[in-house]
C-alpha atoms as a PDB file:
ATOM      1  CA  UNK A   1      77.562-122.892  32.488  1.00  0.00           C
ATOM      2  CA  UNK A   2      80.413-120.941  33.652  1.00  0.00           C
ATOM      3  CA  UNK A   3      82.033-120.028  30.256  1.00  0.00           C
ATOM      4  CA  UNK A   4      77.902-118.202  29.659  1.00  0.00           C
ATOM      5  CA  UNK A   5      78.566-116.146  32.471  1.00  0.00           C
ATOM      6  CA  UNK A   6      82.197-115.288  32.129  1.00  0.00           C
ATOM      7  CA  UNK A   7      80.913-114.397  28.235  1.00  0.00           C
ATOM      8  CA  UNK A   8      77.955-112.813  29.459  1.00  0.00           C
ATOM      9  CA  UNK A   9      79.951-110.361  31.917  1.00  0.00           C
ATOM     10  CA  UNK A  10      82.363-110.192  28.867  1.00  0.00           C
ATOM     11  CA  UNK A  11      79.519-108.795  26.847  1.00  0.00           C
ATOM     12  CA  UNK A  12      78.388-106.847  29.526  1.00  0.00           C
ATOM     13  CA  UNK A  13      81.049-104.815  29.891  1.00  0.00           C
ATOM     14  CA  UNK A  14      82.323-104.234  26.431  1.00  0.00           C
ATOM     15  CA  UNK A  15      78.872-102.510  26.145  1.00  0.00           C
ATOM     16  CA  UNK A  16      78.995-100.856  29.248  1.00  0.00           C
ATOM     17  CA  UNK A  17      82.383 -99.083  27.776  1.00  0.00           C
ATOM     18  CA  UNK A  18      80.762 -98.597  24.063  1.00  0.00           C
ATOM     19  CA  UNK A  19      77.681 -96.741  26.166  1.00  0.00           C
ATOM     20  CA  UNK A  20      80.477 -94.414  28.301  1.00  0.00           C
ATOM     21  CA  UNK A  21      82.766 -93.637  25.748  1.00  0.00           C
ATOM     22  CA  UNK A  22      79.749 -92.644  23.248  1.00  0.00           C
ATOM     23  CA  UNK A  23      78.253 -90.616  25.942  1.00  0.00           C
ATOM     24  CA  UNK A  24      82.047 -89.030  26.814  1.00  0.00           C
ATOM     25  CA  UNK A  25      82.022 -88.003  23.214  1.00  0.00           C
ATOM     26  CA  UNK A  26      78.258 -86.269  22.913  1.00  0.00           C
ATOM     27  CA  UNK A  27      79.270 -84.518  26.677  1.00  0.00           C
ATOM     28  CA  UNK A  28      82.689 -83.217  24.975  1.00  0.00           C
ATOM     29  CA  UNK A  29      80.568 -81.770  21.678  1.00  0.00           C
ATOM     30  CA  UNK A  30      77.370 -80.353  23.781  1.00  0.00           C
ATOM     31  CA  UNK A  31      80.650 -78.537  26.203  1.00  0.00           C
ATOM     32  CA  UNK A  32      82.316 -77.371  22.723  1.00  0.00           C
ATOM     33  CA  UNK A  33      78.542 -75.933  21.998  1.00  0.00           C
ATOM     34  CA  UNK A  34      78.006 -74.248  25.331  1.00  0.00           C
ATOM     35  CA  UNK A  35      82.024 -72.590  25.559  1.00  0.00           C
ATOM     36  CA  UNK A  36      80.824 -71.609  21.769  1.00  0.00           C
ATOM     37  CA  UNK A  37      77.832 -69.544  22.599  1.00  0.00           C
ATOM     38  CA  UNK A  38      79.080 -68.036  25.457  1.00  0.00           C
ATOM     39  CA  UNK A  39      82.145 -66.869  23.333  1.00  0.00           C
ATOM     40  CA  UNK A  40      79.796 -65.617  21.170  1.00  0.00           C
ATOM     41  CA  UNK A  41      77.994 -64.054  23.573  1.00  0.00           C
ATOM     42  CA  UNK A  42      80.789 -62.028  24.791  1.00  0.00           C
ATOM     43  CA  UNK A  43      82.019 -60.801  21.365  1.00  0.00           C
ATOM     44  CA  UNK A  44      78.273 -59.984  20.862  1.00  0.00           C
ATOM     45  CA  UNK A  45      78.304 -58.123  24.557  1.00  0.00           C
ATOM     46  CA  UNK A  46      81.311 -56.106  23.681  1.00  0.00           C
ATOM     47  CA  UNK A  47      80.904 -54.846  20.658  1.00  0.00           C
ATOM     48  CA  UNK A  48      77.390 -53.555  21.434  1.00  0.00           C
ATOM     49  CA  UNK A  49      79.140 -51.536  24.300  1.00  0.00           C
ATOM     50  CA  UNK A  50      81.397 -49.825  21.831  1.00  0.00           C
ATOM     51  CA  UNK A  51      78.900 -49.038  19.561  1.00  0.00           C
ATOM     52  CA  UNK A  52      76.766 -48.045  22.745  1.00  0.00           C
ATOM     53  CA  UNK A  53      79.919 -46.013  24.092  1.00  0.00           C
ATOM     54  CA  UNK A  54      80.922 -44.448  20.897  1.00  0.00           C
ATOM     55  CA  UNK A  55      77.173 -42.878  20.461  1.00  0.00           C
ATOM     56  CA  UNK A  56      77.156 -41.594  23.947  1.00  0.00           C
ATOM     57  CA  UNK A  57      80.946 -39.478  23.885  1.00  0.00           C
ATOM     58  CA  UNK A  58      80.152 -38.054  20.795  1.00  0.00           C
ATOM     59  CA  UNK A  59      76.459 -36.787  22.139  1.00  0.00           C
ATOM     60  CA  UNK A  60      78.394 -35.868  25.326  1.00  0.00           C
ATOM     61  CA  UNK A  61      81.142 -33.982  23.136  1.00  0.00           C
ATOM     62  CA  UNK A  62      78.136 -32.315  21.432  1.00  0.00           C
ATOM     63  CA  UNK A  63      76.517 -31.060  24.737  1.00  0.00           C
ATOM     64  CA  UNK A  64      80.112 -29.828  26.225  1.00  0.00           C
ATOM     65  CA  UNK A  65      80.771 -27.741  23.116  1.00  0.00           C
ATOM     66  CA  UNK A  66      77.085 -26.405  23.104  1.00  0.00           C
ATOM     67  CA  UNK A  67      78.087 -25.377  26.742  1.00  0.00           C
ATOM     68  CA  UNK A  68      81.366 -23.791  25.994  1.00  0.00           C
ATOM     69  CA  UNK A  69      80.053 -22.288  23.410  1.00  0.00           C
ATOM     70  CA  UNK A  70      77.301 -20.004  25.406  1.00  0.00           C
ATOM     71  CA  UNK A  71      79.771 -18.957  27.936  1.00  0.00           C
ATOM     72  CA  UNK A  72      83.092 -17.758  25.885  1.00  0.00           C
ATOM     73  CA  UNK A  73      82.810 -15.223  23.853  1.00  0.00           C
ATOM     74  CA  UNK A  74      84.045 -15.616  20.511  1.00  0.00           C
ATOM     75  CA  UNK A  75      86.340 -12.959  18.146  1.00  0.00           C
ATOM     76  CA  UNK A  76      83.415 -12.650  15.927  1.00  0.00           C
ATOM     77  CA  UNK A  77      81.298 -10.907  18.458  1.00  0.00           C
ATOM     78  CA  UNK A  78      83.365  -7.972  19.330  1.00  0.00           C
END
């Protein structure tokens, strides 16, 4: 009766470190996923800034030179 319970515990806790180890190895891939899409993210993020930023100082350039252009007086006038 003792050599069924020393295999039993045996058993037990080979399985016990099949379950952990397979569970170690689906946390590592769903962390991979998540650091993934937040990389993504990010590169997503920043490049719609620069597009967003490149738009704005060029209508901002537009609406400086519009300015400067109603108060100095150009050669062609005189």
């Amino acid at each position: 009766m003792d050599k069924i319970k020393e295999y039993a515990v045996i058993t037990l806790g080979a399985l016990a470190f099949i379950m952990i180890t397979g569970m170690a190895k689906a946390e590592e891939n769903k962390v991979t996923e998540v650091i993934n899409s937040v990389g993504n993210h990010i590169s997503n993020e920043v490049e719609a800034t620069k597009a967003y930023q490149a738009k704005s100082w060029a209508e901002a350039k537009a609406q400086w030179q519009s300015l400067i252009n109603k108060f100095v007086k150009t050669g062609d006038s005189q």
